[in-house]
PDB file of N, CA and C in Angstrom:
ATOM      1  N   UNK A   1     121.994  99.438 108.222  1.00  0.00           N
ATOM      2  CA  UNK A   1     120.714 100.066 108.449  1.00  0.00           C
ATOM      3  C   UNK A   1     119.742  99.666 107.350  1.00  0.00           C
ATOM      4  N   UNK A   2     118.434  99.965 107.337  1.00  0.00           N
ATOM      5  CA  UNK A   2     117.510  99.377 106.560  1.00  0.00           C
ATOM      6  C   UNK A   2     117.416 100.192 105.629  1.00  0.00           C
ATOM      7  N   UNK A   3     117.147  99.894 104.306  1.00  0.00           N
ATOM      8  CA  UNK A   3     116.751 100.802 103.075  1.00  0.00           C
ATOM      9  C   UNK A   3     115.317 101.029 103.062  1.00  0.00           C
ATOM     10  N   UNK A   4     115.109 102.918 102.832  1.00  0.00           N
ATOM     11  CA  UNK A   4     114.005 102.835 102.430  1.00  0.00           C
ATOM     12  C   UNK A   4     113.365 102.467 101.386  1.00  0.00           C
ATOM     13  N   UNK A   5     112.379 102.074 101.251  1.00  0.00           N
ATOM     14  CA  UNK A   5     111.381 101.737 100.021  1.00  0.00           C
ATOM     15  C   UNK A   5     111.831 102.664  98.815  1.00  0.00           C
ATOM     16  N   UNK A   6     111.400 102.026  97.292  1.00  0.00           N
ATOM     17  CA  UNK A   6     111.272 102.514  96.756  1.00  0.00           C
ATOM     18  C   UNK A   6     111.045 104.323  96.637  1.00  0.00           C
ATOM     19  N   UNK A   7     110.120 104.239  97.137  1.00  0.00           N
ATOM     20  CA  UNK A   7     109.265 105.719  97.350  1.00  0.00           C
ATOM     21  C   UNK A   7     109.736 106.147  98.269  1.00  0.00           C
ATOM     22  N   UNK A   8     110.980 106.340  99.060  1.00  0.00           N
ATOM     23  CA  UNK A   8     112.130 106.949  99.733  1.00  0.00           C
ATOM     24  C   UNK A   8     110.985 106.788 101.465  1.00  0.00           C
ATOM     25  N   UNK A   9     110.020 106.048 101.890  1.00  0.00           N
ATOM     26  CA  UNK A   9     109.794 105.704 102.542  1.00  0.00           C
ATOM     27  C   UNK A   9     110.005 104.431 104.027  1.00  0.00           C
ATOM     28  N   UNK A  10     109.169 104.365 104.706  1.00  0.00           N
ATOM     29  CA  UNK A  10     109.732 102.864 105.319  1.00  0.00           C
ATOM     30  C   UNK A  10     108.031 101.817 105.519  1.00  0.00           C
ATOM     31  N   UNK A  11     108.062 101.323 106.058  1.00  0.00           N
ATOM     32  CA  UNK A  11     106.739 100.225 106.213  1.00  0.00           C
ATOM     33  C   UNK A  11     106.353 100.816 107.668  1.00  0.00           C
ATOM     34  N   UNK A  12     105.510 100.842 108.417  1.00  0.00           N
ATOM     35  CA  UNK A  12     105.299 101.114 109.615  1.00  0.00           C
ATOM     36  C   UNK A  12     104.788 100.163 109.902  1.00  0.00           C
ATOM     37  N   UNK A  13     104.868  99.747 111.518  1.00  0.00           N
ATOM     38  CA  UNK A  13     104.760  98.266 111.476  1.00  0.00           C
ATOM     39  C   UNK A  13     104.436  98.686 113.547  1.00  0.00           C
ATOM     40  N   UNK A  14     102.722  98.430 113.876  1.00  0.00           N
ATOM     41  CA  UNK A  14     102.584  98.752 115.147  1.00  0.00           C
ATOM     42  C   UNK A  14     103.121  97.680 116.121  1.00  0.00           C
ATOM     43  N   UNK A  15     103.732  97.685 117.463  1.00  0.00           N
ATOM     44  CA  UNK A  15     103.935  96.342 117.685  1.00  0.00           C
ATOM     45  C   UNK A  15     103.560  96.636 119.543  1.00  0.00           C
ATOM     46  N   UNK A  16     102.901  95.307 119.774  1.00  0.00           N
ATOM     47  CA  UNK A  16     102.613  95.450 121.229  1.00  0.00           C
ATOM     48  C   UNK A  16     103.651  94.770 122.259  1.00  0.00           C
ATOM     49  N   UNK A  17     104.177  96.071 123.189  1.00  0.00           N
ATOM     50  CA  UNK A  17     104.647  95.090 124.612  1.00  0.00           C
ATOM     51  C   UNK A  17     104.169  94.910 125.726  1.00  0.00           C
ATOM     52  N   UNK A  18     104.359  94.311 126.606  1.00  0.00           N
ATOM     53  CA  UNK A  18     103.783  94.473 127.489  1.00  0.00           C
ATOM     54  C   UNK A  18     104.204  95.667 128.526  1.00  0.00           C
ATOM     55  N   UNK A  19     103.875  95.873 129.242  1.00  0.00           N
ATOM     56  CA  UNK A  19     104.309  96.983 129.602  1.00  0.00           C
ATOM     57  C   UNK A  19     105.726  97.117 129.996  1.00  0.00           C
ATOM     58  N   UNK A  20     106.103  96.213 131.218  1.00  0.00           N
ATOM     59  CA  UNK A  20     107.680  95.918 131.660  1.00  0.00           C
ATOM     60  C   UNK A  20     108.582  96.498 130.394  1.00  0.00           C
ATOM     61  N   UNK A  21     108.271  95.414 129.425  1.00  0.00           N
ATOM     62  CA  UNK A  21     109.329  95.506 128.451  1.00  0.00           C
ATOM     63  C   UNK A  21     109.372  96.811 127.942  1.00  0.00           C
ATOM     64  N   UNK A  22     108.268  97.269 127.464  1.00  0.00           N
ATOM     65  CA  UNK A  22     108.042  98.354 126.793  1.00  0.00           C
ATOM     66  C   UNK A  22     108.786  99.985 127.972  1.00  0.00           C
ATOM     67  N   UNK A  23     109.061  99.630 129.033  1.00  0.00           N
ATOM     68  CA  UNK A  23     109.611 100.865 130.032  1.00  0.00           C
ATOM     69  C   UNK A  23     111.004 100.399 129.480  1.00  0.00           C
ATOM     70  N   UNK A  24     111.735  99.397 129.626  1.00  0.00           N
ATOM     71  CA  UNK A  24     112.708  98.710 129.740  1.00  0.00           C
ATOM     72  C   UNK A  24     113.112  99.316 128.502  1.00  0.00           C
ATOM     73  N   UNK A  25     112.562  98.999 126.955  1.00  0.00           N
ATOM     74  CA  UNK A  25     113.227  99.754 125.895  1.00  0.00           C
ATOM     75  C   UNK A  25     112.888 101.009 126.142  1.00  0.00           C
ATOM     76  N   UNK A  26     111.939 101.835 126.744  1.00  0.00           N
ATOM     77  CA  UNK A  26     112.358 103.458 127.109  1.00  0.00           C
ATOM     78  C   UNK A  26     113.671 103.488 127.773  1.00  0.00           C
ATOM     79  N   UNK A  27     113.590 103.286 128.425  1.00  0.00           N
ATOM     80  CA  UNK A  27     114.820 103.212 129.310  1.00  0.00           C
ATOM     81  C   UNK A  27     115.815 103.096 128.926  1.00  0.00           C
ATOM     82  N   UNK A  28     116.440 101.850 127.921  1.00  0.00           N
ATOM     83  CA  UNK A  28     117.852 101.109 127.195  1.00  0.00           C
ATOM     84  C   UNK A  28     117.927 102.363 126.075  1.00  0.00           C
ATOM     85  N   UNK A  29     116.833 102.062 124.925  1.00  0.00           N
ATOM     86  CA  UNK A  29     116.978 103.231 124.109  1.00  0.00           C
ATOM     87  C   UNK A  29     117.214 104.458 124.414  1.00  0.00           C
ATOM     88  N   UNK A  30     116.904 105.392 125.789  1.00  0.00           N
ATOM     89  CA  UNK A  30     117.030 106.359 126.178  1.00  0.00           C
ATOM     90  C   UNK A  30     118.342 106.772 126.553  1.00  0.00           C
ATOM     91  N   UNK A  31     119.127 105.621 127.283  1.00  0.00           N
ATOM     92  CA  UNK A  31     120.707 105.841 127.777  1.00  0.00           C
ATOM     93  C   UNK A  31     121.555 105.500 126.407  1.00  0.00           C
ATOM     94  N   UNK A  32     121.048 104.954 125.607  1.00  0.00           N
ATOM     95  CA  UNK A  32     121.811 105.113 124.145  1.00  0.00           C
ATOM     96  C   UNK A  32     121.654 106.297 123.241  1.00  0.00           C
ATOM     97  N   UNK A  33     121.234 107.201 123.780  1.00  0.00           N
ATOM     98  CA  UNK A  33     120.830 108.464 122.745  1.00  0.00           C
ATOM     99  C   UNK A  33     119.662 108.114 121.681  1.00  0.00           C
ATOM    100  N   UNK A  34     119.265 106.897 121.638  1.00  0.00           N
ATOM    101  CA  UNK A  34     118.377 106.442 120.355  1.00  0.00           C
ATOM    102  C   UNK A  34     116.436 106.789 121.150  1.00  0.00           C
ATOM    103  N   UNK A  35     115.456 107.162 119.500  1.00  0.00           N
ATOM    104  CA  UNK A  35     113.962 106.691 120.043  1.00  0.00           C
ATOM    105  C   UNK A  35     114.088 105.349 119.910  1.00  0.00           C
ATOM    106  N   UNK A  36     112.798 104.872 120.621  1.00  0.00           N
ATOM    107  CA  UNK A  36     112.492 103.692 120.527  1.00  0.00           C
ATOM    108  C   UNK A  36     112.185 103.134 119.672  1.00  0.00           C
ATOM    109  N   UNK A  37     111.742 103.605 118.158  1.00  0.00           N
ATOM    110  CA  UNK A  37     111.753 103.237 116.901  1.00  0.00           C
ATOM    111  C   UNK A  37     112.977 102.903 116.671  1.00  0.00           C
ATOM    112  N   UNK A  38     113.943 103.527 116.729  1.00  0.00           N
ATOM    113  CA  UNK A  38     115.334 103.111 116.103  1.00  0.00           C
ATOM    114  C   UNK A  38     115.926 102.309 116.666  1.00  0.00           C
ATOM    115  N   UNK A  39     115.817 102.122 118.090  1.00  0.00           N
ATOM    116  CA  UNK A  39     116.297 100.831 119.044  1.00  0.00           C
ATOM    117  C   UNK A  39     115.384  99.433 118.161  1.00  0.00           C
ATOM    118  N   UNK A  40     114.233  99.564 117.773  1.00  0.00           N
ATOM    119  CA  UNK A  40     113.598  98.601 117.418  1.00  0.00           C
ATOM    120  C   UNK A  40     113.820  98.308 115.938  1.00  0.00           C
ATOM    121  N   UNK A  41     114.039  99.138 115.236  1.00  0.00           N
ATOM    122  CA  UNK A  41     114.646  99.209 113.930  1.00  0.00           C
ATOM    123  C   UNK A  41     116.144  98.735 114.361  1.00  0.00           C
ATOM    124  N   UNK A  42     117.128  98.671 115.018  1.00  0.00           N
ATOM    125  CA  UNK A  42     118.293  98.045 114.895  1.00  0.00           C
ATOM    126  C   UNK A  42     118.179  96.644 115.800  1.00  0.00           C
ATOM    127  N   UNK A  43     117.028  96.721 116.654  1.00  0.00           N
ATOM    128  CA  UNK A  43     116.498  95.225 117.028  1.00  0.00           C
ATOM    129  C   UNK A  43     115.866  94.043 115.754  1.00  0.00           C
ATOM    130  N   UNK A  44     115.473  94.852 115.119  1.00  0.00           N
ATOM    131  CA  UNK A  44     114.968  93.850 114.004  1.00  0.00           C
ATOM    132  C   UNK A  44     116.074  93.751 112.804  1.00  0.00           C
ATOM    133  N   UNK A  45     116.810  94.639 113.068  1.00  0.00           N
ATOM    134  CA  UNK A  45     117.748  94.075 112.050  1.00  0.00           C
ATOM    135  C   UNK A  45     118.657  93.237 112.211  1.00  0.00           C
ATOM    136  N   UNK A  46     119.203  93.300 113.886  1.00  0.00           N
ATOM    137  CA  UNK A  46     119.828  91.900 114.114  1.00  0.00           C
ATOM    138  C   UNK A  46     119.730  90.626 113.848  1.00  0.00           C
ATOM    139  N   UNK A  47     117.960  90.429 114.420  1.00  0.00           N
ATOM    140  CA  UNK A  47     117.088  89.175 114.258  1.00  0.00           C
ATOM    141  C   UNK A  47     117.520  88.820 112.580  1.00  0.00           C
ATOM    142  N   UNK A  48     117.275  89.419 111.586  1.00  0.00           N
ATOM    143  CA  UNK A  48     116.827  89.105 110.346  1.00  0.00           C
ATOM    144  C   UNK A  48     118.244  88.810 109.792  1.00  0.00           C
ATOM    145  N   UNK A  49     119.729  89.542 110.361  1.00  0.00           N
ATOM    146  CA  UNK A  49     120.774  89.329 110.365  1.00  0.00           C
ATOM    147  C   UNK A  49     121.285  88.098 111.095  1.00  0.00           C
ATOM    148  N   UNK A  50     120.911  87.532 111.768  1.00  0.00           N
ATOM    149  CA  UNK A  50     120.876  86.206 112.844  1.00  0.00           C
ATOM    150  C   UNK A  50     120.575  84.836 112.619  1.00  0.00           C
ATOM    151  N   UNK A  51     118.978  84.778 111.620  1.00  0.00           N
ATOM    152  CA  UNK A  51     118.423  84.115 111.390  1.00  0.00           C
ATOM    153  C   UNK A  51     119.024  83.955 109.922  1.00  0.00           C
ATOM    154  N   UNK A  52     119.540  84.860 109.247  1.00  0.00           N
ATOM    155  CA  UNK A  52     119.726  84.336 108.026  1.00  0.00           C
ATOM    156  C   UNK A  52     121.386  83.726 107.608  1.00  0.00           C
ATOM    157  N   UNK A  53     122.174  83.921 108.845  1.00  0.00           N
ATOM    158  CA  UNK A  53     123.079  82.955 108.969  1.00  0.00           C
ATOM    159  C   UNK A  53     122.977  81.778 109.665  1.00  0.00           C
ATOM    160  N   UNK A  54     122.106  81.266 110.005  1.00  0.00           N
ATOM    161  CA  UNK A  54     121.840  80.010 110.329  1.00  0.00           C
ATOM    162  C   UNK A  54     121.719  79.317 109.217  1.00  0.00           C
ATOM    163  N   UNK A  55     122.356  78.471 109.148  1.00  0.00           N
ATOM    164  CA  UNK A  55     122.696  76.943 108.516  1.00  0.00           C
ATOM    165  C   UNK A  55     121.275  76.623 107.561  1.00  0.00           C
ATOM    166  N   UNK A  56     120.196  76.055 108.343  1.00  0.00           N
ATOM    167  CA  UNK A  56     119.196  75.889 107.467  1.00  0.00           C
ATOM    168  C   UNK A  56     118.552  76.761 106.627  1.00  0.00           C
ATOM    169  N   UNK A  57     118.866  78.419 106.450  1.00  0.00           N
ATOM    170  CA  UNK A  57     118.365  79.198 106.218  1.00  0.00           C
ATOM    171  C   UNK A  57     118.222  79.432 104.593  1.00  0.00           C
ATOM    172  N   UNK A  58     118.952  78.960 104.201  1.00  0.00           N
ATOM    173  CA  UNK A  58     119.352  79.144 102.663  1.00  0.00           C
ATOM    174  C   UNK A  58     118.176  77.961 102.289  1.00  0.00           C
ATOM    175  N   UNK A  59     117.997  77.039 102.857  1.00  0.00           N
ATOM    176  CA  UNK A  59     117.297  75.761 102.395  1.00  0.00           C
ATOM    177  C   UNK A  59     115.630  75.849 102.510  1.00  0.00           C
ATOM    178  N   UNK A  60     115.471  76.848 103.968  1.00  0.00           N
ATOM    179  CA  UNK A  60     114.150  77.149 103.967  1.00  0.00           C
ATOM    180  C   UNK A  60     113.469  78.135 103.145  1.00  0.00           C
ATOM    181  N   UNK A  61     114.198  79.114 102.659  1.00  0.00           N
ATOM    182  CA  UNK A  61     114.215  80.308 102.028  1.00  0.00           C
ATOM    183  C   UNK A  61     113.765  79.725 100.463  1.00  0.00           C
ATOM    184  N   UNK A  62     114.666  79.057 100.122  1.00  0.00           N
ATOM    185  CA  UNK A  62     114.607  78.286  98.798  1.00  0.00           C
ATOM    186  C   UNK A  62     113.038  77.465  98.917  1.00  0.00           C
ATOM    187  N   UNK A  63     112.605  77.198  99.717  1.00  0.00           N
ATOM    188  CA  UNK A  63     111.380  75.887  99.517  1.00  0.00           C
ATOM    189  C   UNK A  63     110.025  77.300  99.731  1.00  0.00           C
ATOM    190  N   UNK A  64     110.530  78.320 100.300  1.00  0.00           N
ATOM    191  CA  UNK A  64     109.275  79.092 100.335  1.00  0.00           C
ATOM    192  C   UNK A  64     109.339  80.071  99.432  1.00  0.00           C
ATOM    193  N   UNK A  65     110.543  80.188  98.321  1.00  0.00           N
ATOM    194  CA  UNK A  65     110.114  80.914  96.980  1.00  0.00           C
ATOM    195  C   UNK A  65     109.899  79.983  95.993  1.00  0.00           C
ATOM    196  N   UNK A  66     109.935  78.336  96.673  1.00  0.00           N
ATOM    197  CA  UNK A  66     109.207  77.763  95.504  1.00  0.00           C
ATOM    198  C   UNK A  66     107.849  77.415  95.848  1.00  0.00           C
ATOM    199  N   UNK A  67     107.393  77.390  96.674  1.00  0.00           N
ATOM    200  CA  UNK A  67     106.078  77.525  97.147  1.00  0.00           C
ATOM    201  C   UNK A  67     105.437  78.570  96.825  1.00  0.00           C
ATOM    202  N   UNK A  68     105.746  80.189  96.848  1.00  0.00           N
ATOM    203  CA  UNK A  68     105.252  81.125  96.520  1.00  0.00           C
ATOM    204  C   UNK A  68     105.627  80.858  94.639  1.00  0.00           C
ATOM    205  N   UNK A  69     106.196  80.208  94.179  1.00  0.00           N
ATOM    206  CA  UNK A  69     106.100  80.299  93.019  1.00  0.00           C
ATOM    207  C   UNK A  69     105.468  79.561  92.231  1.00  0.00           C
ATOM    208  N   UNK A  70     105.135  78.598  93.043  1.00  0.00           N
ATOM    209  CA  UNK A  70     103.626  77.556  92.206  1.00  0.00           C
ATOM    210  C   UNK A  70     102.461  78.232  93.130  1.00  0.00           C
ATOM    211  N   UNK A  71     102.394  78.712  93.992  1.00  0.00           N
ATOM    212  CA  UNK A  71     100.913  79.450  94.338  1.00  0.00           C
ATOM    213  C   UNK A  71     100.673  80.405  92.469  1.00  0.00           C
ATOM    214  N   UNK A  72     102.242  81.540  92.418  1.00  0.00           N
ATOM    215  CA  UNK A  72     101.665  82.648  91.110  1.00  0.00           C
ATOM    216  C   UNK A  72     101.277  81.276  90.110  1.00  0.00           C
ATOM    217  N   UNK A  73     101.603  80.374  90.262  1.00  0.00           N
ATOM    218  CA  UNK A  73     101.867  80.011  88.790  1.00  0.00           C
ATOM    219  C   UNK A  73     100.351  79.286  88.468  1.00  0.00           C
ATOM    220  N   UNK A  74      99.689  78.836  89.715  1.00  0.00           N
ATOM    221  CA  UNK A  74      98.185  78.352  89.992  1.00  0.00           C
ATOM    222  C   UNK A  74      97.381  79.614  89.878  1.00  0.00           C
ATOM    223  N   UNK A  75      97.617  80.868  90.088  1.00  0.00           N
ATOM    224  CA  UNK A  75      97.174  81.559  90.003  1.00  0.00           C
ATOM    225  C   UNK A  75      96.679  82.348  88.582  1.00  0.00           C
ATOM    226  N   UNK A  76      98.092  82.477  88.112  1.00  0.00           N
ATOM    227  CA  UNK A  76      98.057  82.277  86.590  1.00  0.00           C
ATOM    228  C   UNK A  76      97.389  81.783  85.786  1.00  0.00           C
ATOM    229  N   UNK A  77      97.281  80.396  86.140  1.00  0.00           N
ATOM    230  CA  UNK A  77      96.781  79.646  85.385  1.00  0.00           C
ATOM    231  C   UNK A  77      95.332  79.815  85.132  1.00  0.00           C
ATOM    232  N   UNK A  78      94.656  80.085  86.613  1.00  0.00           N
ATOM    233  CA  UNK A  78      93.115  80.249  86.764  1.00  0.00           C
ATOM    234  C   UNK A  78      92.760  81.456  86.126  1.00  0.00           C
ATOM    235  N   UNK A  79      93.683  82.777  86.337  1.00  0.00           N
ATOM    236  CA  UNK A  79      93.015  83.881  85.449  1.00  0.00           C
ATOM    237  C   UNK A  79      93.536  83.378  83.846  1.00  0.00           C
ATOM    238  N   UNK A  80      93.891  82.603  83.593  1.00  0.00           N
ATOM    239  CA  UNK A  80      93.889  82.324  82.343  1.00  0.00           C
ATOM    240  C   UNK A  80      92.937  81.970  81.690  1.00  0.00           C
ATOM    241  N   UNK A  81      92.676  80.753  82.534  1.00  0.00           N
ATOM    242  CA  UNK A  81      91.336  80.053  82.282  1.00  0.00           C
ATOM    243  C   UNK A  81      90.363  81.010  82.243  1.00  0.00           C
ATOM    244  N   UNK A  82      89.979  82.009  82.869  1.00  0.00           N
ATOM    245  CA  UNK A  82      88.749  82.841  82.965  1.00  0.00           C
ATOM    246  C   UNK A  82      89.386  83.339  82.014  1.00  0.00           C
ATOM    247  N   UNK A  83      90.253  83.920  81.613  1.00  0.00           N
ATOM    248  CA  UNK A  83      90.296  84.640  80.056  1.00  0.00           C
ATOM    249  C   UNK A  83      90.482  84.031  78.719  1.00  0.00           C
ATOM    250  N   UNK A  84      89.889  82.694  78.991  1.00  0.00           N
ATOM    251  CA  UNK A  84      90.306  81.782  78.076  1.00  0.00           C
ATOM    252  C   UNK A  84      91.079  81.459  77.650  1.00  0.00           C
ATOM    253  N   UNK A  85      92.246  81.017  78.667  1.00  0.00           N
ATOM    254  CA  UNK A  85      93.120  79.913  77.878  1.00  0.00           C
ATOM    255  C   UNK A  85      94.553  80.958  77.178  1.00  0.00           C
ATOM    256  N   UNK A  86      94.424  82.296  77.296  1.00  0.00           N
ATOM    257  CA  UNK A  86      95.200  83.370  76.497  1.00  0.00           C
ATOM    258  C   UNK A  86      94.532  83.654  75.153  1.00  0.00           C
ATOM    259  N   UNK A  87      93.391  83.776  74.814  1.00  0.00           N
ATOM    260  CA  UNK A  87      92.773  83.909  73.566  1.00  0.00           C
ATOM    261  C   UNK A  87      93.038  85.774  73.542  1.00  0.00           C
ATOM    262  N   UNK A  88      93.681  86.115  72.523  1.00  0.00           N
ATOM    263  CA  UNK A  88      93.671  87.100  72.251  1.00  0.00           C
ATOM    264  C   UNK A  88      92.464  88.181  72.692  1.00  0.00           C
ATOM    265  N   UNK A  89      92.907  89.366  72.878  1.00  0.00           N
ATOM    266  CA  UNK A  89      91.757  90.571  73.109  1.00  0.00           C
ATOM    267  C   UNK A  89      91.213  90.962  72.151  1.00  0.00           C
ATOM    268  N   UNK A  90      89.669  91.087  71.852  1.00  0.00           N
ATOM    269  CA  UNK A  90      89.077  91.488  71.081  1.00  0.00           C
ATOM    270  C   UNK A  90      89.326  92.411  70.464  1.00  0.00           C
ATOM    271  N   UNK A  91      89.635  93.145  69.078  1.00  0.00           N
ATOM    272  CA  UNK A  91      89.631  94.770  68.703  1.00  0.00           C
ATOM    273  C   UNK A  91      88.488  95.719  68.116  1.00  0.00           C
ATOM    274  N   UNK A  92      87.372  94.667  68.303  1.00  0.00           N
ATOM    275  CA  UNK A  92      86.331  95.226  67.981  1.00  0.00           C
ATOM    276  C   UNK A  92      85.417  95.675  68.919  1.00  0.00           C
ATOM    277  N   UNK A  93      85.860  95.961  70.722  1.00  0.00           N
ATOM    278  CA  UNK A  93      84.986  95.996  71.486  1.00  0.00           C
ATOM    279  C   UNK A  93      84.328  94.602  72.108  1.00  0.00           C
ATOM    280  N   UNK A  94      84.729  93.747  71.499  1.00  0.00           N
ATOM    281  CA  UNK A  94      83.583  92.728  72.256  1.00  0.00           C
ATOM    282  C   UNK A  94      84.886  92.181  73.216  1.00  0.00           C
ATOM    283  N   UNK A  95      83.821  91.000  73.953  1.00  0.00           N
ATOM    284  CA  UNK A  95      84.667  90.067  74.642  1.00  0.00           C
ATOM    285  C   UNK A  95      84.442  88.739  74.374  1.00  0.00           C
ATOM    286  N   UNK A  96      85.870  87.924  74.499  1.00  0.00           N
ATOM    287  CA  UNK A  96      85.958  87.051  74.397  1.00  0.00           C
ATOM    288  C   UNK A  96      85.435  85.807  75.358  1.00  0.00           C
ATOM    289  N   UNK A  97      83.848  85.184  74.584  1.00  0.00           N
ATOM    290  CA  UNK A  97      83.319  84.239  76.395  1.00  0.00           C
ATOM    291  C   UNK A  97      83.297  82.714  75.892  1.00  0.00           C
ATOM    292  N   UNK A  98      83.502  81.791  76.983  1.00  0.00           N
ATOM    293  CA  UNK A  98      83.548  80.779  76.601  1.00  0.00           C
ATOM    294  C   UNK A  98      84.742  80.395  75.557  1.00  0.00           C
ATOM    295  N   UNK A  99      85.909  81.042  75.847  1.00  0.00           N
ATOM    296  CA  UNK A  99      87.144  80.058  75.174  1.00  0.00           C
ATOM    297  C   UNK A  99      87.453  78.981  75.113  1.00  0.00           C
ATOM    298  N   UNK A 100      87.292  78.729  76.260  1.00  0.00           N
ATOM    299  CA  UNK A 100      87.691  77.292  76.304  1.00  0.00           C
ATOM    300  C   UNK A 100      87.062  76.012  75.261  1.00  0.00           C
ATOM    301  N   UNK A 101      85.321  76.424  74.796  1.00  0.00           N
ATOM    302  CA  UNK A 101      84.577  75.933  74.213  1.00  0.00           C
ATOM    303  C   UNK A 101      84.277  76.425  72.794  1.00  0.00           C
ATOM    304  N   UNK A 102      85.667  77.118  72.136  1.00  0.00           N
ATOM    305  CA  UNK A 102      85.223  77.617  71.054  1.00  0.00           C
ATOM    306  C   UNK A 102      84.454  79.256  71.145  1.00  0.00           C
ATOM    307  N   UNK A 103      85.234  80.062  71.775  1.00  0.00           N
ATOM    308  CA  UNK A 103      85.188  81.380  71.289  1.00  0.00           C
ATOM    309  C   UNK A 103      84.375  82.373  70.693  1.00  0.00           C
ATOM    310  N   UNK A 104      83.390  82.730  71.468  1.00  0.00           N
ATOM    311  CA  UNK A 104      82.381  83.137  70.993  1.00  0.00           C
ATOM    312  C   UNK A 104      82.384  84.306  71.560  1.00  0.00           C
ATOM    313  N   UNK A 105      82.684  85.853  70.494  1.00  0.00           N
ATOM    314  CA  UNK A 105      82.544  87.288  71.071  1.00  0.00           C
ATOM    315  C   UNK A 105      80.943  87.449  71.388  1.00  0.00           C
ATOM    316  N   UNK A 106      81.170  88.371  72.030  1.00  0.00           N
ATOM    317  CA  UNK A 106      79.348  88.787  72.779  1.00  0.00           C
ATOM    318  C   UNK A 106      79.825  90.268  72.662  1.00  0.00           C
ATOM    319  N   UNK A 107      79.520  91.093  72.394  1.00  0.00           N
ATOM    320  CA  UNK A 107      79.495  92.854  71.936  1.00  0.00           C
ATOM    321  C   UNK A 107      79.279  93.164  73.849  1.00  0.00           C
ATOM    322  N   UNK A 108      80.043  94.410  74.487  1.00  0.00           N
ATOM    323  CA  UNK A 108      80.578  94.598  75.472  1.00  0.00           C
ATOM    324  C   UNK A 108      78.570  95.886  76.039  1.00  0.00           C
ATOM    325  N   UNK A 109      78.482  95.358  77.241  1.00  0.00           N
ATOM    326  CA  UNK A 109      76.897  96.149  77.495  1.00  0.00           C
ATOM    327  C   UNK A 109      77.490  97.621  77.661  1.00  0.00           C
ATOM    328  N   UNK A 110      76.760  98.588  77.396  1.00  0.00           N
ATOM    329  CA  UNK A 110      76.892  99.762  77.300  1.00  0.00           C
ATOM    330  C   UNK A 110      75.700 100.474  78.678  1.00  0.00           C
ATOM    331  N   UNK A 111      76.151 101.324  79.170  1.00  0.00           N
ATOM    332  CA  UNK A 111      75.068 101.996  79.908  1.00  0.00           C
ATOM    333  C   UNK A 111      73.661 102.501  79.524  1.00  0.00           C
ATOM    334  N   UNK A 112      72.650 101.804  79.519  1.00  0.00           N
ATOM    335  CA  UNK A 112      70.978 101.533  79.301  1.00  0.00           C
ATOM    336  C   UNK A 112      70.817 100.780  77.909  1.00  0.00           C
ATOM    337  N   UNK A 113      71.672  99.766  78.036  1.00  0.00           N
ATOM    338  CA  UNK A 113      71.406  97.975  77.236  1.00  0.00           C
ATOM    339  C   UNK A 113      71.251  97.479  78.217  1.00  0.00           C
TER     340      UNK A 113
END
């Protein structure tokens, strides 16, 4: 069965059938004692149980947490750049502008400067 979230919750997740189908799981779910949430909650857990014993699965899995891991790492990089490069935080209130070009604090605007 699926674990809830952190926060002892689940994800809700709306999904459209067409109609046929959608009587059809009233119906199946109904002669199983189950709602149709839980028929669909043990429908999706098959799938995800199914797909991840397939053969290529380990290989695709692997190329799309390294893909998601040079997206953070581009990402990174750019709020870096806007914070210059990792130049330390000011402790005097100001901010740090133009790092990249030699570091020049500017004193932080205050409400009616």
């Amino acid at each position: 069965m699926t674990e809830p979230t952190r926060t002892g919750g689940h994800k809700t997740l709306a999904v459209k059938l067409p109609p046929d189908l959608h009587a059809q799981l009233e119906l199946v779910s109904g002669l199983d004692g189950l709602s149709m949430g839980a028929a669909l909650l043990q429908s999706v857990e098959l799938y995800v149980q199914t797909r991840r014993s397939q053969p290529d699965f380990a290989e695709r899995a692997a190329a799309a947490v390294a893909e998601a891991e040079a997206e953070a790492a581009a990402r990174r990089s750019a709020i870096q750049a806007l914070l210059g490069g990792g130049v330390p935080a000011q402790t005097d209130g100001s901010e740090p502008v133009g790092a990249a070009h030699g570091a020049v604090s500017v004193p932080r605007r205050t409400k009616g400067s």
